[in-house]
PDB file of N, CA and C in Angstrom:
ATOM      1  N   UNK A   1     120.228  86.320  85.284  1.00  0.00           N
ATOM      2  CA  UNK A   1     120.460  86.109  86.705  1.00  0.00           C
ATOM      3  C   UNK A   1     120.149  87.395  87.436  1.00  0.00           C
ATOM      4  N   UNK A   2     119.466  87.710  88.248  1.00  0.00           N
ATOM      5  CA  UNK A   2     118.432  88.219  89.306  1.00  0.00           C
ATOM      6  C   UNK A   2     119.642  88.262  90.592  1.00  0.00           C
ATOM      7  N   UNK A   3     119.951  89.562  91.339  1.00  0.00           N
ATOM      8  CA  UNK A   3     120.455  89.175  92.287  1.00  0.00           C
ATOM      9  C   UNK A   3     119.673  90.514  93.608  1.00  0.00           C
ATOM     10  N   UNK A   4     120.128  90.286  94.098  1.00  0.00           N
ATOM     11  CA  UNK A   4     119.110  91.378  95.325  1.00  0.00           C
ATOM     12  C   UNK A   4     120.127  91.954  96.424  1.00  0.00           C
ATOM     13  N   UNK A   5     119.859  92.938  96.826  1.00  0.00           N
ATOM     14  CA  UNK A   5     120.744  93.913  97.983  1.00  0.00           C
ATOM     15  C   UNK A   5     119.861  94.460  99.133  1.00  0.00           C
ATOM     16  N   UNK A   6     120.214  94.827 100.095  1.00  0.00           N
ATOM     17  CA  UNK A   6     119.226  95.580 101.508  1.00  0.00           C
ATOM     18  C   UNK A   6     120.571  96.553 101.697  1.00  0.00           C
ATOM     19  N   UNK A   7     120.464  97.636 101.018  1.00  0.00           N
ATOM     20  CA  UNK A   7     121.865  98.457 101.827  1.00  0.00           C
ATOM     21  C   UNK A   7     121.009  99.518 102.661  1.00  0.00           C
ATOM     22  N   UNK A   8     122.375  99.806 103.898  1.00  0.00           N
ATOM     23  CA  UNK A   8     121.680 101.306 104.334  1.00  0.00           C
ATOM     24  C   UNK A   8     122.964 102.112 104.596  1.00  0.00           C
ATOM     25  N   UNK A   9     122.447 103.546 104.275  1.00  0.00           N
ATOM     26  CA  UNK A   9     123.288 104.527 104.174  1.00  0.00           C
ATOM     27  C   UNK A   9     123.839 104.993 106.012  1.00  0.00           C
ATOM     28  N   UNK A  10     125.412 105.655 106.406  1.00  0.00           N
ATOM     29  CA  UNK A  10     125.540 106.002 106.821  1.00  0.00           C
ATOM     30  C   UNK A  10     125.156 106.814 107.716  1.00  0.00           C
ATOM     31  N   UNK A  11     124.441 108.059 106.756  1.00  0.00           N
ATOM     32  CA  UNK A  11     123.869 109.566 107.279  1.00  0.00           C
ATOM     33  C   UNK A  11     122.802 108.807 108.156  1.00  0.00           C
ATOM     34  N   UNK A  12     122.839 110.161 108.933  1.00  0.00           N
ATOM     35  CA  UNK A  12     121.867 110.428 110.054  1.00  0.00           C
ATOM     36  C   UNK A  12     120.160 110.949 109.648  1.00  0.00           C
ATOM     37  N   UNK A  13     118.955 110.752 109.631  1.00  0.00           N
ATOM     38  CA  UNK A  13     118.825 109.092 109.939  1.00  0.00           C
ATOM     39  C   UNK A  13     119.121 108.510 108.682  1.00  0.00           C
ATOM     40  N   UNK A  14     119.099 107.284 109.200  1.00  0.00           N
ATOM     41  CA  UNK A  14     119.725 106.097 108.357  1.00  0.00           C
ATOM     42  C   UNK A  14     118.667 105.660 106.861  1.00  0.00           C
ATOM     43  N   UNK A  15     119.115 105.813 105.838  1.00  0.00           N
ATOM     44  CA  UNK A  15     118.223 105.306 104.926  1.00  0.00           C
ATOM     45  C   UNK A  15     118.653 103.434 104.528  1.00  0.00           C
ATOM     46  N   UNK A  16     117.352 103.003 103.991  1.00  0.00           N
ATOM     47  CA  UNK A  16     117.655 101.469 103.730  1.00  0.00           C
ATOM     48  C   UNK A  16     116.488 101.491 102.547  1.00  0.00           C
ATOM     49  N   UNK A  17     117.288 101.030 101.925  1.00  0.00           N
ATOM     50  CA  UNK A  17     116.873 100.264 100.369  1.00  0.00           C
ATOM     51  C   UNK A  17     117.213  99.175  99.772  1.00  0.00           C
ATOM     52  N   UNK A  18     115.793  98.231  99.254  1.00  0.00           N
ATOM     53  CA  UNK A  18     116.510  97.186  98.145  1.00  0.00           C
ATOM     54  C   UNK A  18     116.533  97.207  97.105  1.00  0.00           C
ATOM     55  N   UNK A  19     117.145  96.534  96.471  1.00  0.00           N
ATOM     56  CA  UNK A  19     118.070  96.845  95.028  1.00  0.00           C
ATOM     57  C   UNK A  19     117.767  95.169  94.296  1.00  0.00           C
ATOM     58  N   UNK A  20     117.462  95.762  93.151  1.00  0.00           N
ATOM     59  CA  UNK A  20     117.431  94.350  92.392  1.00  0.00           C
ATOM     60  C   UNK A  20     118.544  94.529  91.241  1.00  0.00           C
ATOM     61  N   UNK A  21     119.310  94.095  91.006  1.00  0.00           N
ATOM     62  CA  UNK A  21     120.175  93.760  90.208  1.00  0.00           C
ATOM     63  C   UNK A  21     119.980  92.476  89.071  1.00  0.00           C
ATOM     64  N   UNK A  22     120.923  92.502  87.633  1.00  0.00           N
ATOM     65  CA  UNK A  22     120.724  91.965  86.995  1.00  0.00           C
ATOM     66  C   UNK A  22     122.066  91.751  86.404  1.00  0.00           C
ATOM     67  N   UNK A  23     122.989  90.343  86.517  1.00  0.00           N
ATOM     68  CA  UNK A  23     124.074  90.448  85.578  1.00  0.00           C
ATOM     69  C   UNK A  23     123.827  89.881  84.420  1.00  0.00           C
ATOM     70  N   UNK A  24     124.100  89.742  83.108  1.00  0.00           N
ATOM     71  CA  UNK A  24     124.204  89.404  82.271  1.00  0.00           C
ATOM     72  C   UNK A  24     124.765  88.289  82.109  1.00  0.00           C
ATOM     73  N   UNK A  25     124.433  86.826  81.042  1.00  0.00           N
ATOM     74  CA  UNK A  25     125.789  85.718  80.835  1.00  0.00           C
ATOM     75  C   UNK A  25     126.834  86.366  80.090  1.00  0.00           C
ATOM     76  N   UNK A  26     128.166  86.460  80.235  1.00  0.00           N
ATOM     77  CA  UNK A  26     129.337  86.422  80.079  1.00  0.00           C
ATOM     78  C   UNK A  26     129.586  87.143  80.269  1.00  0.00           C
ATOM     79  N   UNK A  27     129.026  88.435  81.507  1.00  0.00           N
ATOM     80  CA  UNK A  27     129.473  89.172  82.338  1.00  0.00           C
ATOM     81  C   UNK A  27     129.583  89.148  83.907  1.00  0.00           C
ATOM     82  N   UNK A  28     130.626  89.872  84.014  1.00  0.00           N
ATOM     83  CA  UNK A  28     131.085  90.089  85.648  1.00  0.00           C
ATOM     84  C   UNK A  28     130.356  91.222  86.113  1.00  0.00           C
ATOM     85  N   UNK A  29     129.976  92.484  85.748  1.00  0.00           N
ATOM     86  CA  UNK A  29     128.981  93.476  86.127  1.00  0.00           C
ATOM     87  C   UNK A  29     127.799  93.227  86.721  1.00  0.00           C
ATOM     88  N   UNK A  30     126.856  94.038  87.084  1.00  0.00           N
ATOM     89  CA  UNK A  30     125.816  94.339  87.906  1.00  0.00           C
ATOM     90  C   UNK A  30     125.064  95.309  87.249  1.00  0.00           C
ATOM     91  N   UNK A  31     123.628  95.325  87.218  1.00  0.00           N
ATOM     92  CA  UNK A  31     123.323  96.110  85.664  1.00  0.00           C
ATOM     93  C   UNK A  31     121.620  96.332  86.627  1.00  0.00           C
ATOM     94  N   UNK A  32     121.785  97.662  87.237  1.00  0.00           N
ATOM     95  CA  UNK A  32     120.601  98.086  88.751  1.00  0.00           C
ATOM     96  C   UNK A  32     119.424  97.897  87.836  1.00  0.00           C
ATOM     97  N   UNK A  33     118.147  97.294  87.931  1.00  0.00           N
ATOM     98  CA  UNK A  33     117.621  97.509  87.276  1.00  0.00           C
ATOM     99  C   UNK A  33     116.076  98.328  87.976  1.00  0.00           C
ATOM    100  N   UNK A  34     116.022  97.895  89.395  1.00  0.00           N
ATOM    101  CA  UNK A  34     114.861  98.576  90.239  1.00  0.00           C
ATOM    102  C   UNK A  34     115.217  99.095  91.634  1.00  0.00           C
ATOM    103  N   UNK A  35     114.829  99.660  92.176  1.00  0.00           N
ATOM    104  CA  UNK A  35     115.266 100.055  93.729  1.00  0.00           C
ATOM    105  C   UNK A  35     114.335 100.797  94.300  1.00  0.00           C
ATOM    106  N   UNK A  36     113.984 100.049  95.876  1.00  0.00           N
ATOM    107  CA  UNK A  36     113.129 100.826  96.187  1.00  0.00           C
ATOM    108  C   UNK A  36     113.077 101.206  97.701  1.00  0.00           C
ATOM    109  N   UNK A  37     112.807 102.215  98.271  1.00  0.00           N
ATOM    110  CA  UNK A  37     113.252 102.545  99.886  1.00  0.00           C
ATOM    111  C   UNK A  37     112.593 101.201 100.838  1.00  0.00           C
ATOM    112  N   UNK A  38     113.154 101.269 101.833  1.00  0.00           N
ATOM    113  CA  UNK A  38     112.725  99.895 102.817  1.00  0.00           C
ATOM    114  C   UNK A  38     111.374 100.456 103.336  1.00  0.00           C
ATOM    115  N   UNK A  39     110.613 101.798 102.976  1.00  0.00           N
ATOM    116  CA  UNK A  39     109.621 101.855 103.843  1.00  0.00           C
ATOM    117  C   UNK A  39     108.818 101.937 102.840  1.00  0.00           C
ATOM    118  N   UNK A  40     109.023 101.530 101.628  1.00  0.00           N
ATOM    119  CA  UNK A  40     108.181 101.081 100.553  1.00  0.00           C
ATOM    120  C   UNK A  40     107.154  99.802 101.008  1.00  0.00           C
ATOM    121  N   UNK A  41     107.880  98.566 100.876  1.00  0.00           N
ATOM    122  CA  UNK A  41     107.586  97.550 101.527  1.00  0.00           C
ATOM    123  C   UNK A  41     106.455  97.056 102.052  1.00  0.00           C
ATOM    124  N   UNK A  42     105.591  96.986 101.564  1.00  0.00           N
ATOM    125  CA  UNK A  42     104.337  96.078 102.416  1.00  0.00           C
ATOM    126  C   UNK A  42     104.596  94.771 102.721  1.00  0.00           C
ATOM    127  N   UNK A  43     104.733  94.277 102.338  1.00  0.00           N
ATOM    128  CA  UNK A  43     104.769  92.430 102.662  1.00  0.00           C
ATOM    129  C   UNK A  43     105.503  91.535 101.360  1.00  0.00           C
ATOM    130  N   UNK A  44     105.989  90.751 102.568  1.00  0.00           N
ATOM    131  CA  UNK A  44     107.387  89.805 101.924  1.00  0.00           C
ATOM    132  C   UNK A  44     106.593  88.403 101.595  1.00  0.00           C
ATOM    133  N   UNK A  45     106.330  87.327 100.359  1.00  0.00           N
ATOM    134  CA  UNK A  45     105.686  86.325 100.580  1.00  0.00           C
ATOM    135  C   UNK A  45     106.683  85.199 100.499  1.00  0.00           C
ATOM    136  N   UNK A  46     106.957  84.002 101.254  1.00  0.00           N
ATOM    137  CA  UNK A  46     107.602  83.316 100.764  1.00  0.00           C
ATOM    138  C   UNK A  46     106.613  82.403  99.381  1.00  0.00           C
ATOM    139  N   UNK A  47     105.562  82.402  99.245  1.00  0.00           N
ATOM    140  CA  UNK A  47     104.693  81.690  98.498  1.00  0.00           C
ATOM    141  C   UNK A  47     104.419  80.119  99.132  1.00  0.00           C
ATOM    142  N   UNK A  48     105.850  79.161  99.373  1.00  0.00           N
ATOM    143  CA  UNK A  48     105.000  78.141 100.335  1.00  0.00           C
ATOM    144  C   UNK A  48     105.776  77.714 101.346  1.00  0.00           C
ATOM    145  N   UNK A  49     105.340  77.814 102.419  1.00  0.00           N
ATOM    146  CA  UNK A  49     106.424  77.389 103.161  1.00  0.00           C
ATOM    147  C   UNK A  49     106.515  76.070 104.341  1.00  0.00           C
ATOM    148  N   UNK A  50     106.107  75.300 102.609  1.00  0.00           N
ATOM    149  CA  UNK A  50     106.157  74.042 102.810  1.00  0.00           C
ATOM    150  C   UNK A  50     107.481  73.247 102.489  1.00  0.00           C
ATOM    151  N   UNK A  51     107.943  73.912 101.544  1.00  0.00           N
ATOM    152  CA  UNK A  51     108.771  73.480 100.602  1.00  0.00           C
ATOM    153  C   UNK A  51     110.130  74.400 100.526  1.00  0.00           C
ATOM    154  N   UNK A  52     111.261  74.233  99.974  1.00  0.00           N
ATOM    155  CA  UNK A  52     111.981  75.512  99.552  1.00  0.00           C
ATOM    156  C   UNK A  52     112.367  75.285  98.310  1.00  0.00           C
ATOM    157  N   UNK A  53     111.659  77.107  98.110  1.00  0.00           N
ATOM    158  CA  UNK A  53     111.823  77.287  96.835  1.00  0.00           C
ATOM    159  C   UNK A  53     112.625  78.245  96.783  1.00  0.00           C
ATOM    160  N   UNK A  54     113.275  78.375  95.248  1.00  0.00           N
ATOM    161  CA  UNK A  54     113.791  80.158  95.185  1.00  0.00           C
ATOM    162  C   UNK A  54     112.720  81.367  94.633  1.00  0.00           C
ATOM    163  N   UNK A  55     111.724  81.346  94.557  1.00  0.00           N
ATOM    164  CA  UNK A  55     110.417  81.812  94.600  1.00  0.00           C
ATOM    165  C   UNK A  55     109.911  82.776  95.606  1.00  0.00           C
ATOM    166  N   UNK A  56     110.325  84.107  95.174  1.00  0.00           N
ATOM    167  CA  UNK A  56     109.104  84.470  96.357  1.00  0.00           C
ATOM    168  C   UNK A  56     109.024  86.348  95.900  1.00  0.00           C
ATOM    169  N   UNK A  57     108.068  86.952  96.437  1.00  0.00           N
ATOM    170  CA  UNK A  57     107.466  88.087  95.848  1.00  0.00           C
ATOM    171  C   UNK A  57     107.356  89.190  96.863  1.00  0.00           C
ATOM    172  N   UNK A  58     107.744  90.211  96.382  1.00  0.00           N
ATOM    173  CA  UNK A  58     107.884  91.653  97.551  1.00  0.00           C
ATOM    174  C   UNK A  58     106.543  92.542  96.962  1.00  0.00           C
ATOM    175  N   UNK A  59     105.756  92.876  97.753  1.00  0.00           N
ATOM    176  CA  UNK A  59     104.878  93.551  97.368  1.00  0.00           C
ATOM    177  C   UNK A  59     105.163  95.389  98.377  1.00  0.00           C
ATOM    178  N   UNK A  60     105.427  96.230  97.303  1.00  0.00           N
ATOM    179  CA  UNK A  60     105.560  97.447  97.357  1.00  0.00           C
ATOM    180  C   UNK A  60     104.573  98.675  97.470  1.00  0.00           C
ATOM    181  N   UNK A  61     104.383  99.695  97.998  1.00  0.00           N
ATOM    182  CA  UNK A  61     103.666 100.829  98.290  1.00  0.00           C
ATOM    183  C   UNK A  61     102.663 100.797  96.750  1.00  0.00           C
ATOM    184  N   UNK A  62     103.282 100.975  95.772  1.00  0.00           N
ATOM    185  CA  UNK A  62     103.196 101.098  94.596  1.00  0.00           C
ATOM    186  C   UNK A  62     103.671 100.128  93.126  1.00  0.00           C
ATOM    187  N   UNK A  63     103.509  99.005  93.849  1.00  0.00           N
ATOM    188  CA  UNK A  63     104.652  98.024  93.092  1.00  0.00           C
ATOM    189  C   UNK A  63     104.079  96.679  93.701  1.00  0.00           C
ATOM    190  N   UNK A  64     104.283  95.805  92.946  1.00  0.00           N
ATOM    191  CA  UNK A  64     104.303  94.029  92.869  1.00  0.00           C
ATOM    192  C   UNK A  64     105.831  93.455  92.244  1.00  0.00           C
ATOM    193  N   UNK A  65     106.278  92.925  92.461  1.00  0.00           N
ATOM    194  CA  UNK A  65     107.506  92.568  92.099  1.00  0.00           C
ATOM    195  C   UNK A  65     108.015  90.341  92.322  1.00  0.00           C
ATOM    196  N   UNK A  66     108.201  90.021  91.458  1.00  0.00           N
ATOM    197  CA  UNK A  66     108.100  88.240  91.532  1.00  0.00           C
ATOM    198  C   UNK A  66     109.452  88.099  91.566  1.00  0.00           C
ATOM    199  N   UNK A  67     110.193  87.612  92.052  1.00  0.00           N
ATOM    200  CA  UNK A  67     111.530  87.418  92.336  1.00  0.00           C
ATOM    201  C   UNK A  67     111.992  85.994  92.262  1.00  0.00           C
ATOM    202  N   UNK A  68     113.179  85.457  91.937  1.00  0.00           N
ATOM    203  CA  UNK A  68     113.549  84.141  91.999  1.00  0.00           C
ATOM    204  C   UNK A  68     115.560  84.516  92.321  1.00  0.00           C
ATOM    205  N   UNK A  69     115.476  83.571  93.300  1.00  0.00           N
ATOM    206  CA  UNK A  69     116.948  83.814  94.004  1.00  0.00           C
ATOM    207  C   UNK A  69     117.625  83.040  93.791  1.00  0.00           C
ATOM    208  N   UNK A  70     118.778  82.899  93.655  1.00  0.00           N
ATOM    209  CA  UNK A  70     119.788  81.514  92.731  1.00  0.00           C
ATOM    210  C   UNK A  70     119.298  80.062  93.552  1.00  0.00           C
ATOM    211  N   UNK A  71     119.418  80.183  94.992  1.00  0.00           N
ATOM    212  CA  UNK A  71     118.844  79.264  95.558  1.00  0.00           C
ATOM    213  C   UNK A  71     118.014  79.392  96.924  1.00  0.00           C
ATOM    214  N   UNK A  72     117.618  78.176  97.246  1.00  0.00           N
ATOM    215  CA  UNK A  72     116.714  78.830  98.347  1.00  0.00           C
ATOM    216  C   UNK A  72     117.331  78.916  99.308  1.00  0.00           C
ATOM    217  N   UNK A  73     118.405  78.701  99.859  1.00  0.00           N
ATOM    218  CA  UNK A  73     119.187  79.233 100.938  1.00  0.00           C
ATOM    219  C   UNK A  73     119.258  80.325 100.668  1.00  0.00           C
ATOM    220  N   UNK A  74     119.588  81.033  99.754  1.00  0.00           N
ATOM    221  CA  UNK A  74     120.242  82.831  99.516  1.00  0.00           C
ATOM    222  C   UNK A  74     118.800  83.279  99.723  1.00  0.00           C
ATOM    223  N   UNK A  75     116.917  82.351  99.265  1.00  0.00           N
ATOM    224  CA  UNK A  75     116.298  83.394  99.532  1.00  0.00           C
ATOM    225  C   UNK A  75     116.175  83.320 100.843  1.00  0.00           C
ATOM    226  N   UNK A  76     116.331  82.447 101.731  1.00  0.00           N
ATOM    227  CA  UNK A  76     116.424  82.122 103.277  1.00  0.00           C
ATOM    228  C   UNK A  76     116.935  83.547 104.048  1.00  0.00           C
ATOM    229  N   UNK A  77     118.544  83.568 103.382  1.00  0.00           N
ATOM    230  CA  UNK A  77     119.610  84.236 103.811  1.00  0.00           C
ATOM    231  C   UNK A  77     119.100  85.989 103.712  1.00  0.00           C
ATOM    232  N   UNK A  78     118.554  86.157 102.486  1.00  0.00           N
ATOM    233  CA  UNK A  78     117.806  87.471 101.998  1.00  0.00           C
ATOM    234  C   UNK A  78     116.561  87.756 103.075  1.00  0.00           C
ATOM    235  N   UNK A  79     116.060  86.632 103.308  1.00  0.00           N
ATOM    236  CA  UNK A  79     114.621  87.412 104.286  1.00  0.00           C
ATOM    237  C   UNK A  79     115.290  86.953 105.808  1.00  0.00           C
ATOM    238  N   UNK A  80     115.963  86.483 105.572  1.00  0.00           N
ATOM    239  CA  UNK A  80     116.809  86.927 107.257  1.00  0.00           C
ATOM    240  C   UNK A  80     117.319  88.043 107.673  1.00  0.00           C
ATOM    241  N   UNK A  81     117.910  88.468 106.618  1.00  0.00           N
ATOM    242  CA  UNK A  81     118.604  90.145 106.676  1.00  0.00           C
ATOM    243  C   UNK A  81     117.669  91.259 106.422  1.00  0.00           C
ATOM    244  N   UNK A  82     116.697  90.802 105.928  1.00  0.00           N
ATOM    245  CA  UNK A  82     115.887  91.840 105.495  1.00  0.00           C
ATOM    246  C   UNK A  82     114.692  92.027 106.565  1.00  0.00           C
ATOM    247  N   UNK A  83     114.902  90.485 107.287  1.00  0.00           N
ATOM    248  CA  UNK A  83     113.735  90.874 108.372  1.00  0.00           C
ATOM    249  C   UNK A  83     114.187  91.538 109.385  1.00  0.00           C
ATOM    250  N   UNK A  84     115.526  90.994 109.544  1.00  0.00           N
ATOM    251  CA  UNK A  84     116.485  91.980 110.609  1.00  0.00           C
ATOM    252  C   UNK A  84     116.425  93.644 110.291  1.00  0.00           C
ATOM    253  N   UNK A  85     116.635  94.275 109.632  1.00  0.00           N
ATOM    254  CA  UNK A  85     116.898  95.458 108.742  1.00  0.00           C
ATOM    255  C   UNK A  85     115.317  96.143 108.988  1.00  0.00           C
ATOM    256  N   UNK A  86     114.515  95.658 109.028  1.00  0.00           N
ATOM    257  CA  UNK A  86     112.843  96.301 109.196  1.00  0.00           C
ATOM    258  C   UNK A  86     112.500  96.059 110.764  1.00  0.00           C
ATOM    259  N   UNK A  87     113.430  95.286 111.241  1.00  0.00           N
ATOM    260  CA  UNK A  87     112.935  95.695 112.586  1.00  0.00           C
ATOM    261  C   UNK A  87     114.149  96.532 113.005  1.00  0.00           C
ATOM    262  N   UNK A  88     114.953  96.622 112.548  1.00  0.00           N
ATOM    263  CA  UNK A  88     116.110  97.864 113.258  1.00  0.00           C
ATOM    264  C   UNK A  88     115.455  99.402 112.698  1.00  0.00           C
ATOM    265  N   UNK A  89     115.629  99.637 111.142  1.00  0.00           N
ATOM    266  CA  UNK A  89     115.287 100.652 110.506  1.00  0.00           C
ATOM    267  C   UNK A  89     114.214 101.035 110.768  1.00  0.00           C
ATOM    268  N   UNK A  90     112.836 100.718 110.437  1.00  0.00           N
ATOM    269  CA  UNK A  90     111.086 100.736 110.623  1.00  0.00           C
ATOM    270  C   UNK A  90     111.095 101.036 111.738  1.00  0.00           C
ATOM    271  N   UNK A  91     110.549 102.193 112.195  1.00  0.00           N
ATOM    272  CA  UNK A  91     109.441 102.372 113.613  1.00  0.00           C
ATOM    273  C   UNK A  91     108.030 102.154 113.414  1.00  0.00           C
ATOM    274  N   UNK A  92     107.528 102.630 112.331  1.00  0.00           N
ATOM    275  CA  UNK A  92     106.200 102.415 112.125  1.00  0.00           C
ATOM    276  C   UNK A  92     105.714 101.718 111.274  1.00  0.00           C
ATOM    277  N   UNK A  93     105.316 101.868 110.431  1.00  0.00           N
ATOM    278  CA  UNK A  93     105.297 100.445 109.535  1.00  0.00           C
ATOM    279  C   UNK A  93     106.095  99.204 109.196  1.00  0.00           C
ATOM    280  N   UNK A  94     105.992  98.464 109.556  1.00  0.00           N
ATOM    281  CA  UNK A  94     106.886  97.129 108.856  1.00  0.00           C
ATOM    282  C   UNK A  94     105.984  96.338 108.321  1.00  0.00           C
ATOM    283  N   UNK A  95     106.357  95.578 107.025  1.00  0.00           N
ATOM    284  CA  UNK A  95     106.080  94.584 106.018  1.00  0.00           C
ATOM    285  C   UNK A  95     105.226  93.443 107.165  1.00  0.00           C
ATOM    286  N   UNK A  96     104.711  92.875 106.654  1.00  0.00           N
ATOM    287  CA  UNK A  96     104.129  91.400 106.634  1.00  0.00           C
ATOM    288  C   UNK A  96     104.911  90.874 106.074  1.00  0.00           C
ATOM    289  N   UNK A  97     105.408  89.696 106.753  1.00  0.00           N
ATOM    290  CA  UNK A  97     106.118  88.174 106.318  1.00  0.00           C
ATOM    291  C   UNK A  97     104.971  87.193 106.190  1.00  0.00           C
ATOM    292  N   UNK A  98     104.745  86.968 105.274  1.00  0.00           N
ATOM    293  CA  UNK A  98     103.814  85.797 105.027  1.00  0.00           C
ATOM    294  C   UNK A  98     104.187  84.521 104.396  1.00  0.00           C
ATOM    295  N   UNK A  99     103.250  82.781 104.293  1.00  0.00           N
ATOM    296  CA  UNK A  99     104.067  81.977 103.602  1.00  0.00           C
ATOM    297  C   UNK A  99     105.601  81.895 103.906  1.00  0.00           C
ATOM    298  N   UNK A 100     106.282  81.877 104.998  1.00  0.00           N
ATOM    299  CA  UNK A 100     107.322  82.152 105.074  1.00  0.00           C
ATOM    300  C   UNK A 100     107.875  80.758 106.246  1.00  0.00           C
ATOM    301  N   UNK A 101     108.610  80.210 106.016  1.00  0.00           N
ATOM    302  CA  UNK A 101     109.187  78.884 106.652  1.00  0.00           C
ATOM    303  C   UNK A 101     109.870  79.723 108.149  1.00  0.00           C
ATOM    304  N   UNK A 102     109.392  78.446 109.113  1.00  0.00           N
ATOM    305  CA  UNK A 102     109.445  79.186 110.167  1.00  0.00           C
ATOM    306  C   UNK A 102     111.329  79.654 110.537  1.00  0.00           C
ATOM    307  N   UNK A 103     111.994  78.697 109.948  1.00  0.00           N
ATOM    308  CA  UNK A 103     113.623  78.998 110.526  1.00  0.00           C
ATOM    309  C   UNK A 103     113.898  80.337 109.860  1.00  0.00           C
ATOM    310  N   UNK A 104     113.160  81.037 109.199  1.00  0.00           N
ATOM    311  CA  UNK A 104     113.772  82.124 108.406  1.00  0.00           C
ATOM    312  C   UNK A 104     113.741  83.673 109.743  1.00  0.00           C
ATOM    313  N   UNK A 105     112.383  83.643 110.392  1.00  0.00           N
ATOM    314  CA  UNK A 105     112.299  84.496 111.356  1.00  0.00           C
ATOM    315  C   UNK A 105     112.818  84.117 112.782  1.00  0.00           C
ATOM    316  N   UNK A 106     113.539  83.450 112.825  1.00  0.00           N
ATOM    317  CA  UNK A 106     114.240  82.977 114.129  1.00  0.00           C
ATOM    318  C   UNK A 106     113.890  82.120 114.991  1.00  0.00           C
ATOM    319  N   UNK A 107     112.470  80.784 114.207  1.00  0.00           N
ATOM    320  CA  UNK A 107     112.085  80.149 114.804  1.00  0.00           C
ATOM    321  C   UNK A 107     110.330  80.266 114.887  1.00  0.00           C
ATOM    322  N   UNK A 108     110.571  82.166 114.952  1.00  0.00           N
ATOM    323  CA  UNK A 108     108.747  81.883 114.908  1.00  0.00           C
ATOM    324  C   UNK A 108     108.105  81.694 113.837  1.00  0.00           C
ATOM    325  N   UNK A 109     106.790  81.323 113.843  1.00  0.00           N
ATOM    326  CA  UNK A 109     105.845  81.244 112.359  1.00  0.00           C
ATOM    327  C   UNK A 109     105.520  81.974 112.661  1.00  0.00           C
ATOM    328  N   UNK A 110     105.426  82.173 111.204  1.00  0.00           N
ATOM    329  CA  UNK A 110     104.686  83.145 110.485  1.00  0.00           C
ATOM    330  C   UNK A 110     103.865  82.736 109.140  1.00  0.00           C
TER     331      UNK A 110
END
């Protein structure tokens, strides 16, 4: 089980990173397994956003990454916060949302 985070730090300026996590079966822990700054980030895919899936892939500065989210509401819930979070944090670069169902960005397509 695969779980995912967008935290940002306190200090001045503000840092933001996501976090992929991994618990184990017949554990309660959290076991970090990747993390990477929010201005890593090139583009978010939902893959189709025809359909909902828990499917979808973060493509990084330096990195490709395939992700699957317990369900597709949480990945809904994840690129809601995360789209929020790149337009607060990001001045200059922000990700591409692509493949991405339109209720996830507040209505618009993308």
């Amino acid at each position: 089980f695969f779980s995912f985070t967008c935290s940002v730090t306190n200090k001045k300026p503000a840092q933001a990173s996501i976090t992929k996590v991994k618990q184990f079966e017949g554990s309660t822990s959290f076991v970090r397994r990747t993390q990477w700054m929010l201005e890593q980030l090139r583009q978010v895919n939902g893959i189709d956003p025809n359909r909902d899936s828990p499917e979808f892939d973060l493509l990084f500065e330096n990195a490709f990454d395939q992700w699957v989210a317990s369900t597709a509401s949480e990945k809904c819930t994840f690129f809601q916060v995360l789209h929020h979070t790149c337009q607060r944090y990001l001045t200059d670069k922000k990700p591409e949302f692509i493949n991405c169902q339109s209720k996830i960005m507040g209505g618009k397509s993308v």
